[in-house]
PDB file of N, CA and C in Angstrom:
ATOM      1  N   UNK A   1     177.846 110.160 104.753  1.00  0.00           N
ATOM      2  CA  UNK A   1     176.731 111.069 104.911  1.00  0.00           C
ATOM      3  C   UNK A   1     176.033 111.311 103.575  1.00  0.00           C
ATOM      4  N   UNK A   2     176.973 111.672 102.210  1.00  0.00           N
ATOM      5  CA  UNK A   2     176.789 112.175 101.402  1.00  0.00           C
ATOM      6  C   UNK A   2     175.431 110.679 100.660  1.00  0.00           C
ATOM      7  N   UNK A   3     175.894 109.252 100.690  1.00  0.00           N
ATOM      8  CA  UNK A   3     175.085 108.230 100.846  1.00  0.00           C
ATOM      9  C   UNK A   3     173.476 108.177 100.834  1.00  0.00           C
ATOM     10  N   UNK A   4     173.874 108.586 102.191  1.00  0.00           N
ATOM     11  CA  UNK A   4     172.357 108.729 103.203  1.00  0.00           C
ATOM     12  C   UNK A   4     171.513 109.366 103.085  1.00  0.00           C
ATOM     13  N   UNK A   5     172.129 110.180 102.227  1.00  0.00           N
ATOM     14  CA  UNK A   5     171.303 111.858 101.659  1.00  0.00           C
ATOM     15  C   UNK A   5     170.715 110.911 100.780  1.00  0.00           C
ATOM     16  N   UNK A   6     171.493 110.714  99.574  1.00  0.00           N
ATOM     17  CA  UNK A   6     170.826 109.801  98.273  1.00  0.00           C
ATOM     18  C   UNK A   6     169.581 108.787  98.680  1.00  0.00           C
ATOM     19  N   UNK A   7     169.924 107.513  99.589  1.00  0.00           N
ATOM     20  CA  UNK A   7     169.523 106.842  99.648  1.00  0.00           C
ATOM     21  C   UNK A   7     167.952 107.177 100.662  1.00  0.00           C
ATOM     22  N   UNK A   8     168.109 108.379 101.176  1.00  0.00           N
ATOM     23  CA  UNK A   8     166.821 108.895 101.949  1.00  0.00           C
ATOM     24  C   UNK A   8     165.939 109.275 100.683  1.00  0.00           C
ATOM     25  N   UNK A   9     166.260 110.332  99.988  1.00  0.00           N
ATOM     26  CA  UNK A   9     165.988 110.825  98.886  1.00  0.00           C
ATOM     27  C   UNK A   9     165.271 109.898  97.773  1.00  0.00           C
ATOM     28  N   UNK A  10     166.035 108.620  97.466  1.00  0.00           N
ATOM     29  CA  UNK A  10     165.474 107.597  96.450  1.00  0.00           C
ATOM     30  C   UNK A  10     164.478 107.191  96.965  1.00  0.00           C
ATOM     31  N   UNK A  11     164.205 106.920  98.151  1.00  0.00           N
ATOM     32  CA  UNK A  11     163.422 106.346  98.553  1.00  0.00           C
ATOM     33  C   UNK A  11     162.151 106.483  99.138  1.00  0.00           C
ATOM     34  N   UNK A  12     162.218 107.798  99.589  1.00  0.00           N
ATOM     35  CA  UNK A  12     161.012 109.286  99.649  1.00  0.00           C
ATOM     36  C   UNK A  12     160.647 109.149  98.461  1.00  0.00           C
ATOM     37  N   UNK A  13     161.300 109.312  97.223  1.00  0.00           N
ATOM     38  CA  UNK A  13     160.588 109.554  96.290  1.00  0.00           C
ATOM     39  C   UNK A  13     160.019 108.069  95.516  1.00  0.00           C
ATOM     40  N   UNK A  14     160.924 107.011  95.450  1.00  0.00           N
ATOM     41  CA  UNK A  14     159.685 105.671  94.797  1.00  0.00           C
ATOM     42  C   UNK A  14     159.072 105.123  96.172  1.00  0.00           C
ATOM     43  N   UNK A  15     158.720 105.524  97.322  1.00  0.00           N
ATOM     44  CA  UNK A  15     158.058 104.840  98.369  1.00  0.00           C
ATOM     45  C   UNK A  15     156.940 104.564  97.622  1.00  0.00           C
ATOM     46  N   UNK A  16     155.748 106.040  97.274  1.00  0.00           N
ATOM     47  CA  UNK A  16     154.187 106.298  97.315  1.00  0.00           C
ATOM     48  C   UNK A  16     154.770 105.175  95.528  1.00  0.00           C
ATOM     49  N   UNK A  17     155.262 105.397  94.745  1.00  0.00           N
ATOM     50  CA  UNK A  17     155.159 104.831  93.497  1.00  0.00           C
ATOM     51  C   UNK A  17     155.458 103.208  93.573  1.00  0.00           C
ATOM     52  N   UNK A  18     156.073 102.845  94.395  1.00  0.00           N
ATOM     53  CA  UNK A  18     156.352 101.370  94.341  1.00  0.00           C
ATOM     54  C   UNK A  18     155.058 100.838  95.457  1.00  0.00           C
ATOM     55  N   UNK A  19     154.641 101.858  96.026  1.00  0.00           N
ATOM     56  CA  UNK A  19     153.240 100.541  96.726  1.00  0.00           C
ATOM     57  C   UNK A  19     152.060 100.742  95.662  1.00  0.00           C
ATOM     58  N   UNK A  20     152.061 101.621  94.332  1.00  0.00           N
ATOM     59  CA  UNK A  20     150.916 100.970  93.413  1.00  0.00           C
ATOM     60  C   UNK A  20     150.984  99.458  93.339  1.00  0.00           C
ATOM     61  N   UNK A  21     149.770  98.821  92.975  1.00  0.00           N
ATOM     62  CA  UNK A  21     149.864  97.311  92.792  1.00  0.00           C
ATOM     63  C   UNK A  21     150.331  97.330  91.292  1.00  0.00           C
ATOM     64  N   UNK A  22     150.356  97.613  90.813  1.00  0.00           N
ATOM     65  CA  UNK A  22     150.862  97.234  89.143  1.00  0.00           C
ATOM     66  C   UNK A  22     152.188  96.786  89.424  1.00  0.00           C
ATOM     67  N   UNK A  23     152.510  98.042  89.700  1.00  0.00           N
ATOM     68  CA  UNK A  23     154.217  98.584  89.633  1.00  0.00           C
ATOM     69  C   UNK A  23     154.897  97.427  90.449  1.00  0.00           C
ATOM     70  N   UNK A  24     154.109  97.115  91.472  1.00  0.00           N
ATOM     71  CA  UNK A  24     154.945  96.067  92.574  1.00  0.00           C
ATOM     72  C   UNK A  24     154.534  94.817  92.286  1.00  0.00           C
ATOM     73  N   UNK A  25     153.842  94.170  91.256  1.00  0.00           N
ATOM     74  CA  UNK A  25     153.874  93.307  90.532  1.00  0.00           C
ATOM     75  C   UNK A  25     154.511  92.893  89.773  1.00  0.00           C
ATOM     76  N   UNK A  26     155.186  93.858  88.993  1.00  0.00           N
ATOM     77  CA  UNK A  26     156.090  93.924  88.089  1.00  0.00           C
ATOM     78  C   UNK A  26     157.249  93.645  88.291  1.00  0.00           C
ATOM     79  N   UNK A  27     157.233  94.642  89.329  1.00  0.00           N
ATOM     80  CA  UNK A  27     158.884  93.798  89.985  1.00  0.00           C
ATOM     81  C   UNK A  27     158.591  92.781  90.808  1.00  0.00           C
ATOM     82  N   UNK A  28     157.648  92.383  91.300  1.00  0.00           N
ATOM     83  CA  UNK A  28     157.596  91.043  91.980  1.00  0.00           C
ATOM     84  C   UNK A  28     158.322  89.988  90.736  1.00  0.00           C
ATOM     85  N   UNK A  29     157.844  90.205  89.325  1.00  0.00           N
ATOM     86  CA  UNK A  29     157.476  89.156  88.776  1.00  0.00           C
ATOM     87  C   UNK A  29     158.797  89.283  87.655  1.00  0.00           C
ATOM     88  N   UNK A  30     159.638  90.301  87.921  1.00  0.00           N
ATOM     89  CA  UNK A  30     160.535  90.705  87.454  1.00  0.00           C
ATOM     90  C   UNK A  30     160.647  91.067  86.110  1.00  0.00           C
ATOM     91  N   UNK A  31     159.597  92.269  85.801  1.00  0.00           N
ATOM     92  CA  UNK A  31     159.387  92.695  84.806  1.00  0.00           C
ATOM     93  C   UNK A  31     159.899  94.572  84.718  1.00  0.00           C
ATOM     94  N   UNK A  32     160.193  94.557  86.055  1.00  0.00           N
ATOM     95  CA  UNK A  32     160.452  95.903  86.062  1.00  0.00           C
ATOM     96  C   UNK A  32     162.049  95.452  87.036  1.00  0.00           C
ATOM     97  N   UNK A  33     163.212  96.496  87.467  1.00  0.00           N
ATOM     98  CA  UNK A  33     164.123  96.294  88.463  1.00  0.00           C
ATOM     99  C   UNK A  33     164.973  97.278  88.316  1.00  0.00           C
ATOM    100  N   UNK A  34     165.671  97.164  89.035  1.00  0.00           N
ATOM    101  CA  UNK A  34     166.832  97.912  89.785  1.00  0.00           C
ATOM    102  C   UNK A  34     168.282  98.012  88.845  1.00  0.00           C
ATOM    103  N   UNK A  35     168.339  98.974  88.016  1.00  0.00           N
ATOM    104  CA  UNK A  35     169.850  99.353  87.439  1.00  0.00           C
ATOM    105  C   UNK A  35     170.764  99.629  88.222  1.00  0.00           C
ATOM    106  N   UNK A  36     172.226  99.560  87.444  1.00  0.00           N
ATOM    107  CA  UNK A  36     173.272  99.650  88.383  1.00  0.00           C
ATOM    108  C   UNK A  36     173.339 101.290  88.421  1.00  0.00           C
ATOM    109  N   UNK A  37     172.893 101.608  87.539  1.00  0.00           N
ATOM    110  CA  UNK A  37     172.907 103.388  87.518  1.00  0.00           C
ATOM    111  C   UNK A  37     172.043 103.967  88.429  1.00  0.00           C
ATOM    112  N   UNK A  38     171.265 103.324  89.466  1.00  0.00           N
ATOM    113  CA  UNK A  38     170.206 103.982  90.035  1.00  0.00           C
ATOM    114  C   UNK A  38     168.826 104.304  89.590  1.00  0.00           C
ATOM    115  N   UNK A  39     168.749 103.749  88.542  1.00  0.00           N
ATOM    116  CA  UNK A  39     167.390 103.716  88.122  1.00  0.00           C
ATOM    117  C   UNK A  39     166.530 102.753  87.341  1.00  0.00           C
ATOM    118  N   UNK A  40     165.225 102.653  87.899  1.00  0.00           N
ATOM    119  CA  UNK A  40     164.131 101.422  87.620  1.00  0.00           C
ATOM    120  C   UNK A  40     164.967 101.438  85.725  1.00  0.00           C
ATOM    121  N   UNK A  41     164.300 100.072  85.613  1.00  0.00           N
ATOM    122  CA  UNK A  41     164.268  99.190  84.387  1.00  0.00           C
ATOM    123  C   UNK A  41     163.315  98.892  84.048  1.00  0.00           C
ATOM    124  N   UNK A  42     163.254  98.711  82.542  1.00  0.00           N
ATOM    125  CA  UNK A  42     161.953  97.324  82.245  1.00  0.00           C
ATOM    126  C   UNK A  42     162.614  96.842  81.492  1.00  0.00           C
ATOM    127  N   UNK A  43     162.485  95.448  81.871  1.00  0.00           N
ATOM    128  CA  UNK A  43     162.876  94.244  81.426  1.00  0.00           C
ATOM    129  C   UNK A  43     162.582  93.569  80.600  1.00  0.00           C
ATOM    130  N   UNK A  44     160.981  93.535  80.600  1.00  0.00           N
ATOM    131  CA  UNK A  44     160.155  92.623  79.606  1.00  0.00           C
ATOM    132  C   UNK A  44     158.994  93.525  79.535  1.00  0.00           C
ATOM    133  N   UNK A  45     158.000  92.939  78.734  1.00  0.00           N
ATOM    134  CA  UNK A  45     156.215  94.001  77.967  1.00  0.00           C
ATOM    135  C   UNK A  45     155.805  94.211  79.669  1.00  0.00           C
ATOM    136  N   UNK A  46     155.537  95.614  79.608  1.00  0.00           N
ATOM    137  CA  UNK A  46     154.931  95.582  81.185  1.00  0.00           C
ATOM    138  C   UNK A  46     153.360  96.505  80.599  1.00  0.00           C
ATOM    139  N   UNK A  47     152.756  97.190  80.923  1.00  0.00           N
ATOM    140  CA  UNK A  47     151.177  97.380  80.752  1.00  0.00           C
ATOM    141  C   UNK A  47     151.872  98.961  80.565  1.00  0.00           C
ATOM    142  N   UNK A  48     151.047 100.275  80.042  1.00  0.00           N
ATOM    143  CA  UNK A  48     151.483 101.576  79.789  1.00  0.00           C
ATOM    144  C   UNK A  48     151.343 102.041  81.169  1.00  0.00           C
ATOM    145  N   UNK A  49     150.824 101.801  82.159  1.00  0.00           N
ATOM    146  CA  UNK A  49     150.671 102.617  83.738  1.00  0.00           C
ATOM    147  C   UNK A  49     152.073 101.813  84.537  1.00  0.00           C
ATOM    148  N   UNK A  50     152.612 100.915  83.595  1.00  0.00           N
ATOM    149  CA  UNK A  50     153.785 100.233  84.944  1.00  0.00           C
ATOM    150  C   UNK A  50     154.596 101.416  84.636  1.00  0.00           C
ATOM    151  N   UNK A  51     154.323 101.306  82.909  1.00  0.00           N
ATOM    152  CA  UNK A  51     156.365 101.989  82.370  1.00  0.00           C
ATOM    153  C   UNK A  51     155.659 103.508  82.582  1.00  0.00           C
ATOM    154  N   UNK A  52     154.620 104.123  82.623  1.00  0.00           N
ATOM    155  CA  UNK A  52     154.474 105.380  83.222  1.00  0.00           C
ATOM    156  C   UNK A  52     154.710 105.542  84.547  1.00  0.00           C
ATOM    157  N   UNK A  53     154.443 104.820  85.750  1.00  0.00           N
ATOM    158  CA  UNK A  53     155.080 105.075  86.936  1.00  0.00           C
ATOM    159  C   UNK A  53     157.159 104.576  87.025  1.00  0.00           C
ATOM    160  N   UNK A  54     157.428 103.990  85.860  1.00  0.00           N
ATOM    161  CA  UNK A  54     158.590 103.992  86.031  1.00  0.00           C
ATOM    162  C   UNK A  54     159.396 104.570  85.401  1.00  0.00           C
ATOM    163  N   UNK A  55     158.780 105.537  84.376  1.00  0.00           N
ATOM    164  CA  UNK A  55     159.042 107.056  83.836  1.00  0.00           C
ATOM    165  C   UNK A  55     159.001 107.913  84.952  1.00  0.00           C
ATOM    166  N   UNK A  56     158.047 108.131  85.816  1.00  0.00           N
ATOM    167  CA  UNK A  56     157.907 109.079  86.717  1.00  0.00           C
ATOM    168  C   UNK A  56     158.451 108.805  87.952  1.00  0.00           C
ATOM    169  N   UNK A  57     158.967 108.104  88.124  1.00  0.00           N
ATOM    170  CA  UNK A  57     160.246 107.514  89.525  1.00  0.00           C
ATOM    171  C   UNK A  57     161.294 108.321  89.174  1.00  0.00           C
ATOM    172  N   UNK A  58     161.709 107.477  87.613  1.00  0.00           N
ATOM    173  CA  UNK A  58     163.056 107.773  86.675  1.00  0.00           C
ATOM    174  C   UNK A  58     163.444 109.197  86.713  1.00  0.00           C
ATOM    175  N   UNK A  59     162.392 109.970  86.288  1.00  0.00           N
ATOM    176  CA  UNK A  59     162.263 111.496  86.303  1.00  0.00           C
ATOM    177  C   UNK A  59     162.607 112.143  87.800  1.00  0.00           C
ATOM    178  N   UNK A  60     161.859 111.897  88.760  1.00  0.00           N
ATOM    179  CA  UNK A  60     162.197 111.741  89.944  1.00  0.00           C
ATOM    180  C   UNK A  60     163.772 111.374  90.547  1.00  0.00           C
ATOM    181  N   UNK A  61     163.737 110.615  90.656  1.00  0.00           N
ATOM    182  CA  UNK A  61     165.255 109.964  90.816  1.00  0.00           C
ATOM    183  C   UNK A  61     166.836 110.791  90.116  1.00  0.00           C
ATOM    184  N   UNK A  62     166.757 111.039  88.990  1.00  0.00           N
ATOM    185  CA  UNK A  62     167.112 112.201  87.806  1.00  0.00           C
ATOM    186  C   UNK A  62     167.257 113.611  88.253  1.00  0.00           C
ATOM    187  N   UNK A  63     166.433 114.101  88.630  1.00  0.00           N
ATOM    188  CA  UNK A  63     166.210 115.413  89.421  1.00  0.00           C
ATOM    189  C   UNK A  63     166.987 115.577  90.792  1.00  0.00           C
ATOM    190  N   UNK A  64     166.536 114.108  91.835  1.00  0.00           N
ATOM    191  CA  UNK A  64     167.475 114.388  92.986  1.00  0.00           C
ATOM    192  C   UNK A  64     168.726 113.854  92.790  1.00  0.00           C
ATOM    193  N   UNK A  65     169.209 113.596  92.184  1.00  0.00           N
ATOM    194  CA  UNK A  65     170.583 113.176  91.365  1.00  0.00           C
ATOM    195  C   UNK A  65     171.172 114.511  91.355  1.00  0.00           C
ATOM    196  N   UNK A  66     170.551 115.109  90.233  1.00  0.00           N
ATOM    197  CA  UNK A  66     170.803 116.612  89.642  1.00  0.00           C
ATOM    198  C   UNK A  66     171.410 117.183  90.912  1.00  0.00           C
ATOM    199  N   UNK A  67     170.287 117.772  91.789  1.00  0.00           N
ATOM    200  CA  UNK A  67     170.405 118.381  92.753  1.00  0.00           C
ATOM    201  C   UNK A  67     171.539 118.108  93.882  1.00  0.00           C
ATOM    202  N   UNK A  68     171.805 117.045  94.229  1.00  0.00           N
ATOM    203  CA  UNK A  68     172.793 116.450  95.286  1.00  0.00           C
ATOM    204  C   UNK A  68     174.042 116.503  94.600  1.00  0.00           C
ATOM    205  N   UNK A  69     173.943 116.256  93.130  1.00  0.00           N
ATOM    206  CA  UNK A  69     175.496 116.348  92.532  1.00  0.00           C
ATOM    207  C   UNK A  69     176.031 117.848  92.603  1.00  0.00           C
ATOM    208  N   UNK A  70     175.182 118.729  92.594  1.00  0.00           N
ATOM    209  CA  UNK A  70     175.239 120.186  92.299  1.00  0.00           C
ATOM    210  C   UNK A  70     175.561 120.741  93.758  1.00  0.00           C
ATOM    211  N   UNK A  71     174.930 120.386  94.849  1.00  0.00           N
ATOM    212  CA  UNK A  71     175.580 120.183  96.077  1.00  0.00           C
ATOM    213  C   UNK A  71     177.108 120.149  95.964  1.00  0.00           C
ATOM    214  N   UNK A  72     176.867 119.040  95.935  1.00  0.00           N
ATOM    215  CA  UNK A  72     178.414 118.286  95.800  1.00  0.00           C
ATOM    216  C   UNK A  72     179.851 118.649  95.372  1.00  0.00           C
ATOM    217  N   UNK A  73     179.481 119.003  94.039  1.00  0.00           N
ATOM    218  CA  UNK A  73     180.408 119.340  92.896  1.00  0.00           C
ATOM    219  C   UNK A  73     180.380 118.207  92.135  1.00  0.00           C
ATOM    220  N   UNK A  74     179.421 117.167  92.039  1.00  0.00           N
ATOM    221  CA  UNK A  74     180.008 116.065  91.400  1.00  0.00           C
ATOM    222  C   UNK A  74     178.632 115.728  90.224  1.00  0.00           C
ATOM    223  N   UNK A  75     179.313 114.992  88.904  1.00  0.00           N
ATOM    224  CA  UNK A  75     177.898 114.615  88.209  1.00  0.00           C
ATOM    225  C   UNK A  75     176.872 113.774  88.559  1.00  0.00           C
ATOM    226  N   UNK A  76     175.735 114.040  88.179  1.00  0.00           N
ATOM    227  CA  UNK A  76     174.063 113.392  88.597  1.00  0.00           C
ATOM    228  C   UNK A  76     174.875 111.955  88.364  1.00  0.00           C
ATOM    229  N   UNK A  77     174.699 111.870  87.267  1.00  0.00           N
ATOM    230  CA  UNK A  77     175.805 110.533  87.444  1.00  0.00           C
ATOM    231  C   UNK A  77     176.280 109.397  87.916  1.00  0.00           C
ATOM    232  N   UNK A  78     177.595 110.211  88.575  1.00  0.00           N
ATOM    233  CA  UNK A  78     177.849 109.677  89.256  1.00  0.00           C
ATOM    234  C   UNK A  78     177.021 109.458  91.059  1.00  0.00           C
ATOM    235  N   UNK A  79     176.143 110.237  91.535  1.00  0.00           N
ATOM    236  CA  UNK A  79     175.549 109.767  92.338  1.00  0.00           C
ATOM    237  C   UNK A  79     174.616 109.277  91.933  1.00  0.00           C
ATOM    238  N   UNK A  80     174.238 108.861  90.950  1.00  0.00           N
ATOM    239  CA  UNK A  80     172.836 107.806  90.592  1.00  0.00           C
ATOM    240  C   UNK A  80     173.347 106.395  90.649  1.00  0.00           C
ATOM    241  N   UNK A  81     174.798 106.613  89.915  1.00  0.00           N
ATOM    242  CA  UNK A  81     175.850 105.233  90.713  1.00  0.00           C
ATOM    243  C   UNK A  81     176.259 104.281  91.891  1.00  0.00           C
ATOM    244  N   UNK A  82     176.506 105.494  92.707  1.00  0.00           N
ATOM    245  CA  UNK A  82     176.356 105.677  93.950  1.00  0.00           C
ATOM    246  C   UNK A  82     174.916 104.631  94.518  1.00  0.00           C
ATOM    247  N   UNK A  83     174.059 105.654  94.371  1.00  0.00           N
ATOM    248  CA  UNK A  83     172.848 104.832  94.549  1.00  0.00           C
ATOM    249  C   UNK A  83     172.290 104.015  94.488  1.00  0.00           C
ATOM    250  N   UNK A  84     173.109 103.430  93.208  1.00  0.00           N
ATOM    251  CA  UNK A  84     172.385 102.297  92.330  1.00  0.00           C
ATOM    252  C   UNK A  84     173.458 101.028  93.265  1.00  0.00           C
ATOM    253  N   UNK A  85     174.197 101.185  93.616  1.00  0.00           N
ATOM    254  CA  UNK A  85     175.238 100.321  94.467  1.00  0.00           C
ATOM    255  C   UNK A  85     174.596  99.859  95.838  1.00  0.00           C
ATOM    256  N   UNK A  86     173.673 100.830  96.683  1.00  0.00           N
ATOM    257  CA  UNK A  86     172.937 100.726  97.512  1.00  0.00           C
ATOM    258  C   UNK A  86     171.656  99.874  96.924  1.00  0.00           C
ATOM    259  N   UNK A  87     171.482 100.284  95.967  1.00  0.00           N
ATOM    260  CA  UNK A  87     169.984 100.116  95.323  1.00  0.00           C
ATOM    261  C   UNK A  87     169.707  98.335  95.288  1.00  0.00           C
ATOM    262  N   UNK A  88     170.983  98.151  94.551  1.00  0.00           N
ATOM    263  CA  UNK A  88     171.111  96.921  94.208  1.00  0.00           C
ATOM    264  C   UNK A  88     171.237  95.793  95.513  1.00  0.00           C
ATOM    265  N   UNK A  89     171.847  96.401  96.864  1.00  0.00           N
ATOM    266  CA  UNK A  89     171.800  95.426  97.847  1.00  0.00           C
ATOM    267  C   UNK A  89     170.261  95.236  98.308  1.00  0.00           C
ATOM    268  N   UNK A  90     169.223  96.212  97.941  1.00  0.00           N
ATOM    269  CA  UNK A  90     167.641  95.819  98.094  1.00  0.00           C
ATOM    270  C   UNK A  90     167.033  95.241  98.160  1.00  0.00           C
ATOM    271  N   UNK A  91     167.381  94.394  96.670  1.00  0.00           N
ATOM    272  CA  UNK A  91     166.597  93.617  95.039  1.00  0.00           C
ATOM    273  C   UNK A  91     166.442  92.377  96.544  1.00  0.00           C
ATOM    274  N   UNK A  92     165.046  92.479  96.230  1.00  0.00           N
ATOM    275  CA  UNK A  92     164.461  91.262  96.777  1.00  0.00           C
ATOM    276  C   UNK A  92     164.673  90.059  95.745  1.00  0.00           C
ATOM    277  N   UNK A  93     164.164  88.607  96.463  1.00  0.00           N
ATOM    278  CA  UNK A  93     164.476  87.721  95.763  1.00  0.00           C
ATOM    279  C   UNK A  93     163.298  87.412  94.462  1.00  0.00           C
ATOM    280  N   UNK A  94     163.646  86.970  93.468  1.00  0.00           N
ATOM    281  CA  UNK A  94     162.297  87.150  92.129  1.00  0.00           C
ATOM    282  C   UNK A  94     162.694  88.159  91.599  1.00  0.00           C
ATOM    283  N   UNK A  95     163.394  89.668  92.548  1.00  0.00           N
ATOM    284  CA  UNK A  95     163.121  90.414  91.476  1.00  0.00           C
ATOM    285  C   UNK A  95     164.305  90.910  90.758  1.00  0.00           C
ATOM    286  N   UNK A  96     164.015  91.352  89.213  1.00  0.00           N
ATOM    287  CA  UNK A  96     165.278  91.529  88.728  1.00  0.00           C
ATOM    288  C   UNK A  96     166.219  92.960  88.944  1.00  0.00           C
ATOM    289  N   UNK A  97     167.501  92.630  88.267  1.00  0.00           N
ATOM    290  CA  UNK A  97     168.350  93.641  88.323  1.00  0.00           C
ATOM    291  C   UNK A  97     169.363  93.927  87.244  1.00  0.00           C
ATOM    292  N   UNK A  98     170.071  94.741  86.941  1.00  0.00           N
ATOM    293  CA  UNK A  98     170.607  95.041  85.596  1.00  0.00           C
ATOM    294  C   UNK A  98     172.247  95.477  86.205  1.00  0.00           C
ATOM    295  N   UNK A  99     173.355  94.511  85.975  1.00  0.00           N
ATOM    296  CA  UNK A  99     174.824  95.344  86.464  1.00  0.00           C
ATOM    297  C   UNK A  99     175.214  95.728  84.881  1.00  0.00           C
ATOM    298  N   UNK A 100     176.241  96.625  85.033  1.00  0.00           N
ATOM    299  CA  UNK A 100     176.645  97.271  83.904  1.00  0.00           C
ATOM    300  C   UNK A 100     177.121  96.206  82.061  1.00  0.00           C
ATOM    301  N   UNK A 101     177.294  94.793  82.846  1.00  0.00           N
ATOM    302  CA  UNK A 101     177.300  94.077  81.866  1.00  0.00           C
ATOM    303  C   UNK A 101     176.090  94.332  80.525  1.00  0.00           C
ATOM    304  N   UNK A 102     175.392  95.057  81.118  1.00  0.00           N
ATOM    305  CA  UNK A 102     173.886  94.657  80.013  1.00  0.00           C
ATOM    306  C   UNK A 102     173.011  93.700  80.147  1.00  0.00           C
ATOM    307  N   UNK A 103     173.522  93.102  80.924  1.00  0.00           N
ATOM    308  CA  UNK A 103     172.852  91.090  81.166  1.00  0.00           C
ATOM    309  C   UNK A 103     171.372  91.414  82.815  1.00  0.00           C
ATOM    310  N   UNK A 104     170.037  90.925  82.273  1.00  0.00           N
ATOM    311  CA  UNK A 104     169.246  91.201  83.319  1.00  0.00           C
ATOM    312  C   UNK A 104     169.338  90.334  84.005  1.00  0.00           C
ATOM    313  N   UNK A 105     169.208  90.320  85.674  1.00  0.00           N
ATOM    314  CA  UNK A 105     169.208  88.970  86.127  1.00  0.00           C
ATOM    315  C   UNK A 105     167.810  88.923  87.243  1.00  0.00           C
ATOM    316  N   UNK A 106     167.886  88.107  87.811  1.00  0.00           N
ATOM    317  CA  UNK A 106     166.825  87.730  88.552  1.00  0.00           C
ATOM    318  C   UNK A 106     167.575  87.238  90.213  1.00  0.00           C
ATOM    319  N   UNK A 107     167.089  87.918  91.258  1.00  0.00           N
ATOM    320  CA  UNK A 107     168.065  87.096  92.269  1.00  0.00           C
ATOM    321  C   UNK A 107     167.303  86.205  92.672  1.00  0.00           C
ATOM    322  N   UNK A 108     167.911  85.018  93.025  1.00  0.00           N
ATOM    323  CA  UNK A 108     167.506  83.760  93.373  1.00  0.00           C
ATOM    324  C   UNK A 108     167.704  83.867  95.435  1.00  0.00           C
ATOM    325  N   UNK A 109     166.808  82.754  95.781  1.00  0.00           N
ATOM    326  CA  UNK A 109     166.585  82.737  96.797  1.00  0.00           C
ATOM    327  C   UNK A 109     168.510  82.760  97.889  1.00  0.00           C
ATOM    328  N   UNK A 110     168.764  82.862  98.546  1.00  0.00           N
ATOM    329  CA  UNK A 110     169.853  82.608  99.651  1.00  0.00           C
ATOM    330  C   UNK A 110     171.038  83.198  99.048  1.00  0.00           C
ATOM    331  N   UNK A 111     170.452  84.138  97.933  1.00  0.00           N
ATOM    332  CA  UNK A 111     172.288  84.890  97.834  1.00  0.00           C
ATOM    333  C   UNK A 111     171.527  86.073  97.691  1.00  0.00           C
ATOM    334  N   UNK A 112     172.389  87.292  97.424  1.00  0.00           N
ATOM    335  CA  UNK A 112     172.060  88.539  97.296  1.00  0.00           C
ATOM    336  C   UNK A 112     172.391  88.968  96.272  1.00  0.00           C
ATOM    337  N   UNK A 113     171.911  89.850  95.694  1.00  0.00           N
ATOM    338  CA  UNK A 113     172.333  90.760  94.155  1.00  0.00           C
ATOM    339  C   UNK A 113     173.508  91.079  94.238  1.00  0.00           C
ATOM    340  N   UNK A 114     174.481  90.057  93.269  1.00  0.00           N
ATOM    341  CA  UNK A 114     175.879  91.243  93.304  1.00  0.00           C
ATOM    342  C   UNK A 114     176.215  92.101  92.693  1.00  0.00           C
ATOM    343  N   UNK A 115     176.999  93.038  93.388  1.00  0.00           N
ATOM    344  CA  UNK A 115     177.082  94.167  92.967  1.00  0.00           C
ATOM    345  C   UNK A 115     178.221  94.675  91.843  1.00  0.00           C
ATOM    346  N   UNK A 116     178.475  95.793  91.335  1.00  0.00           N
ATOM    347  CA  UNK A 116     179.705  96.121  90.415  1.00  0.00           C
ATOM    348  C   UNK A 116     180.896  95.970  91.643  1.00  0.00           C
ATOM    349  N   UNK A 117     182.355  95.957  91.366  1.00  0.00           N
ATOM    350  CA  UNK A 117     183.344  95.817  91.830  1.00  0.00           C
ATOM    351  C   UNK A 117     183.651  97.453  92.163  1.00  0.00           C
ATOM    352  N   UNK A 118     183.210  98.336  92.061  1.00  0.00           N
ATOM    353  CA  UNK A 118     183.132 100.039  92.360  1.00  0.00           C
ATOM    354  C   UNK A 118     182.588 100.134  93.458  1.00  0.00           C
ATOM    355  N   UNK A 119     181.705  99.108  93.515  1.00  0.00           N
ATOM    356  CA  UNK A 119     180.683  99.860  94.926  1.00  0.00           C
ATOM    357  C   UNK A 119     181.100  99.388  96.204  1.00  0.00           C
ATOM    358  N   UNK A 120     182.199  98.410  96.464  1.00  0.00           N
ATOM    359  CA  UNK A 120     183.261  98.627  97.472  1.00  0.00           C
ATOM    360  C   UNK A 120     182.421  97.635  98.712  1.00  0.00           C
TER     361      UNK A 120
END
């Protein structure tokens, strides 16, 4: 349940921000993506209105973190983790993604983004 909350939540909030055309270019082209922590990336030089709408997701995202952990009893944190475990089964193909290694990747066509060994 506790999930579903998050994953309603993430996604209410980058819906209206990920159908700008910049922003969804970016990650088309995999310049922007999906952390294992639950929150957008940039990857490579993106334009000042990409990494401002992916400041203002981030901020976003951060906040309902806050809030659901405080629910919870548990740190923002760790449900941005949480999230980011969901997040990551998303990542369309082209676009990139970041697991805790540090290493960015790009998913390629007929496999799926894998995930950390936590997210079960």
């Amino acid at each position: 349940m506790r999930l579903l909350l998050v994953l309603a939540g993430v996604a209410a909030l980058a819906g209206p921000a990920l159908a700008q055309p910049e922003q969804s270019a970016a990650r088309a082209a995999g310049q922007v993506g999906e952390r294992f922590d639950g929150y957008l990336g940039i990857v490579s030089a993106v334009p000042p209105a990409v990494r401002s709408q992916v400041n203002a997701i981030n901020i976003k995202r951060r906040a309902l973190y806050s809030q659901l952990g405080a629910r919870r009893g548990v740190a923002p944190g760790d449900v941005g983790v949480t999230a980011g475990c969901e997040l990551l089964g998303g990542v369309a193909v082209g676009e990139a993604y970041l697991l805790p290694d540090g290493r960015w990747r790009r998913r390629a066509a007929g496999e799926s983004a894998p995930r950390p060994d936590y997210c079960g």
